[in-house]
PDB file of N, CA and C in Angstrom:
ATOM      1  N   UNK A   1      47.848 -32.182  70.958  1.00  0.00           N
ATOM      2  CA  UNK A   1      48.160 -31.529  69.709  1.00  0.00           C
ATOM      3  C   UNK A   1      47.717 -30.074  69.792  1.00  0.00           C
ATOM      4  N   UNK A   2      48.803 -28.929  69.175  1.00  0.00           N
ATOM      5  CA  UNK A   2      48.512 -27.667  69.281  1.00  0.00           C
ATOM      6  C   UNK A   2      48.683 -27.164  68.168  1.00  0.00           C
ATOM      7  N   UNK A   3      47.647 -26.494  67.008  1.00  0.00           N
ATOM      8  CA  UNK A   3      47.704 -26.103  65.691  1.00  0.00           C
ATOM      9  C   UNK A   3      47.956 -24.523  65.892  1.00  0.00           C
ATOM     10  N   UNK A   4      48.858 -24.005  64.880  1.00  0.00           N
ATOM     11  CA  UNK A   4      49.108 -22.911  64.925  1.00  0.00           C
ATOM     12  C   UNK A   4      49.539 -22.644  63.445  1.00  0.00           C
ATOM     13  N   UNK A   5      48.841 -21.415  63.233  1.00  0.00           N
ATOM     14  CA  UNK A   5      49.053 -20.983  61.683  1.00  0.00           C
ATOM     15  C   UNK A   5      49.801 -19.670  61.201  1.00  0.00           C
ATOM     16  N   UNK A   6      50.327 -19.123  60.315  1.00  0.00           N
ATOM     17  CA  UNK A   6      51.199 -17.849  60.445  1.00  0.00           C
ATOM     18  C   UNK A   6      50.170 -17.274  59.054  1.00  0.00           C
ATOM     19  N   UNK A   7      49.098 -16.522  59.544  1.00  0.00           N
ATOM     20  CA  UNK A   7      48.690 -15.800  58.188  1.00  0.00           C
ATOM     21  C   UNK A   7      48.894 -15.183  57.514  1.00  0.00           C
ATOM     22  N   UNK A   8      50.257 -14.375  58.102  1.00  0.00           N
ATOM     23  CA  UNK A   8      50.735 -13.630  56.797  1.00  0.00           C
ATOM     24  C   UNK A   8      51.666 -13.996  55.810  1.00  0.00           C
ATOM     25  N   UNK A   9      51.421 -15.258  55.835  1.00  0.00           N
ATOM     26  CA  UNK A   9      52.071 -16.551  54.575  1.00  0.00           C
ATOM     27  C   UNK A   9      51.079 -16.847  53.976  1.00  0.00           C
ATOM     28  N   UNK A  10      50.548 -16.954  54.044  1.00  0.00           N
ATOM     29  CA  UNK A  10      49.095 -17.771  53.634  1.00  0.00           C
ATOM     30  C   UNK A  10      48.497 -17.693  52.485  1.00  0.00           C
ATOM     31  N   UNK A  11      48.493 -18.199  51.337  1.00  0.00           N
ATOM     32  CA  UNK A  11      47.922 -17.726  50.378  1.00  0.00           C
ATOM     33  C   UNK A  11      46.956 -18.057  49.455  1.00  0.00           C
ATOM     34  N   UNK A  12      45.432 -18.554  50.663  1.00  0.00           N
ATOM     35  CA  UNK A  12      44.415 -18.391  50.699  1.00  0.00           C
ATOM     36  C   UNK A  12      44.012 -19.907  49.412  1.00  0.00           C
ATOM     37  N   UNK A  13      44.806 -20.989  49.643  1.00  0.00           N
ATOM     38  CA  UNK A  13      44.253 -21.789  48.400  1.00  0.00           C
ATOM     39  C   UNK A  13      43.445 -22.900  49.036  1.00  0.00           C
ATOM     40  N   UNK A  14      43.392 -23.078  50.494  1.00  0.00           N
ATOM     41  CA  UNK A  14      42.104 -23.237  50.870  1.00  0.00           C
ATOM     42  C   UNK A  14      42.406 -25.224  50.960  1.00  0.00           C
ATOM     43  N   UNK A  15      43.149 -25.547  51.046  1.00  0.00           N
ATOM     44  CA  UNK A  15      43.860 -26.934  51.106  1.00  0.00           C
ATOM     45  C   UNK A  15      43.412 -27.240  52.310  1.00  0.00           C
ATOM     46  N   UNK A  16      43.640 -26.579  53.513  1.00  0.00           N
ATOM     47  CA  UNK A  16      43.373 -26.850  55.025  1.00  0.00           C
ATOM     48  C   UNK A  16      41.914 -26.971  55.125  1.00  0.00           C
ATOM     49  N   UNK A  17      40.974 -26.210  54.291  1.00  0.00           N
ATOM     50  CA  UNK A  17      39.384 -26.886  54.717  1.00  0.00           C
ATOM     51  C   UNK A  17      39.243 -27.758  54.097  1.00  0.00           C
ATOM     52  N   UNK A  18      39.629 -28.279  53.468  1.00  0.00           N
ATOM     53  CA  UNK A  18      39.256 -29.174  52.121  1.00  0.00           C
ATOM     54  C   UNK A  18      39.608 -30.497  53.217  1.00  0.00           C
ATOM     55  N   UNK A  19      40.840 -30.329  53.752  1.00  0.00           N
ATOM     56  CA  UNK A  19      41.340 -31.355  54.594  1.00  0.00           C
ATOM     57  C   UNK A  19      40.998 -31.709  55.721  1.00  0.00           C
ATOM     58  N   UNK A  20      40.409 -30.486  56.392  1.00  0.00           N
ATOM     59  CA  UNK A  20      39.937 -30.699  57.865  1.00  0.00           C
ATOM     60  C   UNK A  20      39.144 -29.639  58.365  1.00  0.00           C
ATOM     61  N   UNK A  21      37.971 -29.403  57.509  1.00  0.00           N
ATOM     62  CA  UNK A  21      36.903 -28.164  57.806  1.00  0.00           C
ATOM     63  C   UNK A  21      36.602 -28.300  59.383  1.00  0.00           C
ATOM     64  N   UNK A  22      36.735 -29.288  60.082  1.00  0.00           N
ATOM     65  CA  UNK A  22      36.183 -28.961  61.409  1.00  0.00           C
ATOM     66  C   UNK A  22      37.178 -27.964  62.270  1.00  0.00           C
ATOM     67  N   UNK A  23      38.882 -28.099  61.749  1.00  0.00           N
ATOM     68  CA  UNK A  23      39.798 -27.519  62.170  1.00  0.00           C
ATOM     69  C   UNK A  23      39.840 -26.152  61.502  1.00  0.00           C
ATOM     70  N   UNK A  24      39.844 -25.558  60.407  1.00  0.00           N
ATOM     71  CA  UNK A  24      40.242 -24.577  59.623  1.00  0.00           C
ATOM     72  C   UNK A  24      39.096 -24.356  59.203  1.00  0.00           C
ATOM     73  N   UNK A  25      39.505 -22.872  59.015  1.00  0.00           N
ATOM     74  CA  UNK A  25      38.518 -22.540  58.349  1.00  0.00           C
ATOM     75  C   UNK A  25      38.749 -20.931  57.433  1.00  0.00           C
ATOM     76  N   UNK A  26      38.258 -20.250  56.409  1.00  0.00           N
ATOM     77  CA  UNK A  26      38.921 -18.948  56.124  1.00  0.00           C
ATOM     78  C   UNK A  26      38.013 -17.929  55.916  1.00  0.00           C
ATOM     79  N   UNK A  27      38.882 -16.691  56.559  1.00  0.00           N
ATOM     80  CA  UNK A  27      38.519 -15.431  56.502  1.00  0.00           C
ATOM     81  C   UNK A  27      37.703 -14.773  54.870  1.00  0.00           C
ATOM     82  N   UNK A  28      36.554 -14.028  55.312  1.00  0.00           N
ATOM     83  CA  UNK A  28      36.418 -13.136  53.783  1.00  0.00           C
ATOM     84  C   UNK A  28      37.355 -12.760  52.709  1.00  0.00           C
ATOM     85  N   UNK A  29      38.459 -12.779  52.737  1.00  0.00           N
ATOM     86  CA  UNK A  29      39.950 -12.643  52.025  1.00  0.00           C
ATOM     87  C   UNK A  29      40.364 -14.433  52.049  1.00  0.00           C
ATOM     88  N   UNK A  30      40.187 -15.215  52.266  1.00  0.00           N
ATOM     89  CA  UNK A  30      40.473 -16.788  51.940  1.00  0.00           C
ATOM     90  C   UNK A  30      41.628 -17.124  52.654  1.00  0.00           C
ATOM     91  N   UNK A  31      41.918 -16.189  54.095  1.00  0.00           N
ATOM     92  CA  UNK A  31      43.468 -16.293  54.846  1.00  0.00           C
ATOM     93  C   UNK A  31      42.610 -17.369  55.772  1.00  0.00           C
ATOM     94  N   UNK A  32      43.580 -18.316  56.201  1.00  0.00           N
ATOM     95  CA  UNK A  32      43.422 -19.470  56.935  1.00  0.00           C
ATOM     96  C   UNK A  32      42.912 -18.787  58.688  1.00  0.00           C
ATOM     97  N   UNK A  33      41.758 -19.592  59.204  1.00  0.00           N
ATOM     98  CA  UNK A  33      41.555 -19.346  60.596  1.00  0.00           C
ATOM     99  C   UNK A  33      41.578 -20.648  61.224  1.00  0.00           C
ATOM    100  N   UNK A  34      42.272 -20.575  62.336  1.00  0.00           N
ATOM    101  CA  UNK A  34      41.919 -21.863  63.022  1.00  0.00           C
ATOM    102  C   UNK A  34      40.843 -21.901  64.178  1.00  0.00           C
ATOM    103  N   UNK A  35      39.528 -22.934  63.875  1.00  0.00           N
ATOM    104  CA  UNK A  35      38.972 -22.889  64.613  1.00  0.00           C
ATOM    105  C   UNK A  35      38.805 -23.280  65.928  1.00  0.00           C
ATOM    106  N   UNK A  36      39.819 -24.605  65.750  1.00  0.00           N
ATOM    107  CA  UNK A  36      40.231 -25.615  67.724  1.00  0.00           C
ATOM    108  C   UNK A  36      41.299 -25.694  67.367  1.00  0.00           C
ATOM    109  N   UNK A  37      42.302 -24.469  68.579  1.00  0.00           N
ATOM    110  CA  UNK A  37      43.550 -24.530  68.666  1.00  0.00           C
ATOM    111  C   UNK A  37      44.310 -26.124  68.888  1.00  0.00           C
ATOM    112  N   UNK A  38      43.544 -27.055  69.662  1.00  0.00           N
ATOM    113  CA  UNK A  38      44.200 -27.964  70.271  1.00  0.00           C
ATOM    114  C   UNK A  38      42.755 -29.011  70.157  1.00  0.00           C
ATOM    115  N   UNK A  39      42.942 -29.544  68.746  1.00  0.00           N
ATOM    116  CA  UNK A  39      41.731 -30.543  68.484  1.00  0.00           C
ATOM    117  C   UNK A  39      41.807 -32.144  69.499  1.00  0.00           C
ATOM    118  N   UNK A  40      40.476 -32.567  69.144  1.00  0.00           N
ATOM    119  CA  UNK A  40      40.696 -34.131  70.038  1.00  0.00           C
ATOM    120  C   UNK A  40      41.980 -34.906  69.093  1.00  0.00           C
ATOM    121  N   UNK A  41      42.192 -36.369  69.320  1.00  0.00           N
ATOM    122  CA  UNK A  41      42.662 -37.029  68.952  1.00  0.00           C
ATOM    123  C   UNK A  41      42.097 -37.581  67.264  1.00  0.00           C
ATOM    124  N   UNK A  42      40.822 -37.434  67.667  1.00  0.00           N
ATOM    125  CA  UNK A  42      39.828 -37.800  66.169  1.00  0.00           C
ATOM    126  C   UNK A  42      40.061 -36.953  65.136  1.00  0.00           C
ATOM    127  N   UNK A  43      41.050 -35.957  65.338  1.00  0.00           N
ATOM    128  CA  UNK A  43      40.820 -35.056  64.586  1.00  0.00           C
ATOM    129  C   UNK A  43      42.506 -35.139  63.980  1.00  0.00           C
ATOM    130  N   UNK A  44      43.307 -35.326  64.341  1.00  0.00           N
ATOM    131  CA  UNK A  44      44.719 -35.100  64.200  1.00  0.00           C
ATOM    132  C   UNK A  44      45.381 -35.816  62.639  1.00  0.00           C
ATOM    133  N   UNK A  45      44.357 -36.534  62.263  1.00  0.00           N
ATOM    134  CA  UNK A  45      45.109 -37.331  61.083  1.00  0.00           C
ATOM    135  C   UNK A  45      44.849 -36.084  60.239  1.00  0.00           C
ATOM    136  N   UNK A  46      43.446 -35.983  59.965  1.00  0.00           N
ATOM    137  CA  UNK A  46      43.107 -35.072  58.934  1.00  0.00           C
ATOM    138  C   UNK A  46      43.834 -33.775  59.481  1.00  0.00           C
ATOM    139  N   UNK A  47      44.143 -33.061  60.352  1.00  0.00           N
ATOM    140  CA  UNK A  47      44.907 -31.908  60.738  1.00  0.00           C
ATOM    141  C   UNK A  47      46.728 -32.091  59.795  1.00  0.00           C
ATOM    142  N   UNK A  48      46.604 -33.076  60.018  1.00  0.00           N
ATOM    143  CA  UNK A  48      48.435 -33.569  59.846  1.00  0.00           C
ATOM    144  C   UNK A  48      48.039 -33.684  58.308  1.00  0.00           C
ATOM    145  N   UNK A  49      47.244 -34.011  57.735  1.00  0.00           N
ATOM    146  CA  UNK A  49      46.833 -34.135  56.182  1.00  0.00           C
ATOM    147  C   UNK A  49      46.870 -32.324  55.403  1.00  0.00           C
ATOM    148  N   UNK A  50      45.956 -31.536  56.090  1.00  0.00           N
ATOM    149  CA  UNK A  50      46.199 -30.222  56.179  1.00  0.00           C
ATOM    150  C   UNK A  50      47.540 -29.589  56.162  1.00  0.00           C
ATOM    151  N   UNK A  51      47.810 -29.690  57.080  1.00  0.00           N
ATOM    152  CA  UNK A  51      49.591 -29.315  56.935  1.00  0.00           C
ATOM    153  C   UNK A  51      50.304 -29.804  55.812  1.00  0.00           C
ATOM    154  N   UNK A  52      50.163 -31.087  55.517  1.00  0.00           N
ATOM    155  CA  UNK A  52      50.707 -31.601  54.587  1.00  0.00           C
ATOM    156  C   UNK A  52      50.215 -30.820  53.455  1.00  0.00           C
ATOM    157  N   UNK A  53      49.159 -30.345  52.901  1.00  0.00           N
ATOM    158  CA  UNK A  53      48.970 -30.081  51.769  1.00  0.00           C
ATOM    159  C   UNK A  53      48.258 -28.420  51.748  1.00  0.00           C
ATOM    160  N   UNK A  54      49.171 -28.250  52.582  1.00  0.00           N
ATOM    161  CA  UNK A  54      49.160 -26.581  52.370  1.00  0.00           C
ATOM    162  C   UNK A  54      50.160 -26.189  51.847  1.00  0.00           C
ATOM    163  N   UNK A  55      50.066 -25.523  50.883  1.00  0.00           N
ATOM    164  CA  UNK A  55      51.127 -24.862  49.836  1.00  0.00           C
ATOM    165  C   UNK A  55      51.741 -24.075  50.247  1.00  0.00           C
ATOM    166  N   UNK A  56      51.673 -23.206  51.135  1.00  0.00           N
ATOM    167  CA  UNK A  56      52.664 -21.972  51.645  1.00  0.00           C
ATOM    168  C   UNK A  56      52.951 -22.741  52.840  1.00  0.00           C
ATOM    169  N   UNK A  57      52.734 -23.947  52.998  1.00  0.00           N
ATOM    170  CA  UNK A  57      53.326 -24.378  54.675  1.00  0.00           C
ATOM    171  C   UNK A  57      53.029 -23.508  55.881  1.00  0.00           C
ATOM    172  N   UNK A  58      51.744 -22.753  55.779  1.00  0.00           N
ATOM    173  CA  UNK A  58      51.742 -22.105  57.275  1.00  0.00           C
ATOM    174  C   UNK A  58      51.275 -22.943  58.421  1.00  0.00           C
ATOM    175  N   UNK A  59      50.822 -23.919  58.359  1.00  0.00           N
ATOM    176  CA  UNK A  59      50.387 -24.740  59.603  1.00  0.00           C
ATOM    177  C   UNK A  59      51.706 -25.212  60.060  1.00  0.00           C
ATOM    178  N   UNK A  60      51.744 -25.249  61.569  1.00  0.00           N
ATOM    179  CA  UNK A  60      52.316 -25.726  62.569  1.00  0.00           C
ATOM    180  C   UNK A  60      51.706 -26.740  63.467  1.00  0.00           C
ATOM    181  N   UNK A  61      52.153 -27.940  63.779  1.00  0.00           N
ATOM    182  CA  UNK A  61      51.671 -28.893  64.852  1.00  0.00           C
ATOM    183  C   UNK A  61      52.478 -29.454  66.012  1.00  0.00           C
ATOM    184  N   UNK A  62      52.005 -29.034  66.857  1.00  0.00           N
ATOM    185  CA  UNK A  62      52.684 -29.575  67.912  1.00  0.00           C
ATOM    186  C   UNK A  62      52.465 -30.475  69.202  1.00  0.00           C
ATOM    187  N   UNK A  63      53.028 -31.730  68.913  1.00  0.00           N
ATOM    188  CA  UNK A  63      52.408 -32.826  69.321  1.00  0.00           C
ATOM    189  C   UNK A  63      52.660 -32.915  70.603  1.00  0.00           C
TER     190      UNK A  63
END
């Protein structure tokens, strides 16, 4: 799995830590950072939960 985010969509409502703080995380301005481009397996539900409930849809996964 390879997470990839487009920040200049992003509009900082913070869904992706809520969902998977070990993956995401945000900038002083509340723009999405990703912290493990390419998490373990343990990590992928809650990543795919993230995506799911990000409002501007900037997460990307690629399995």
């Amino acid at each position: 799995m390879k997470v990839t985010v487009d920040p200049d969509r992003c509009i900082a409502s913070g869904a992706c830590v809520l969902a998977s703080h070990e993956v995401f995380d945000q900038d002083e301005d509340g723009i999405v950072v990703v912290l493990i481009e390419e998490p373990q397996s343990e990590l992928a539900a809650s990543v795919r939960d993230a995506a799911a409930a990000c409002p501007a849809m900037v997460i990307e996964i690629e399995e």
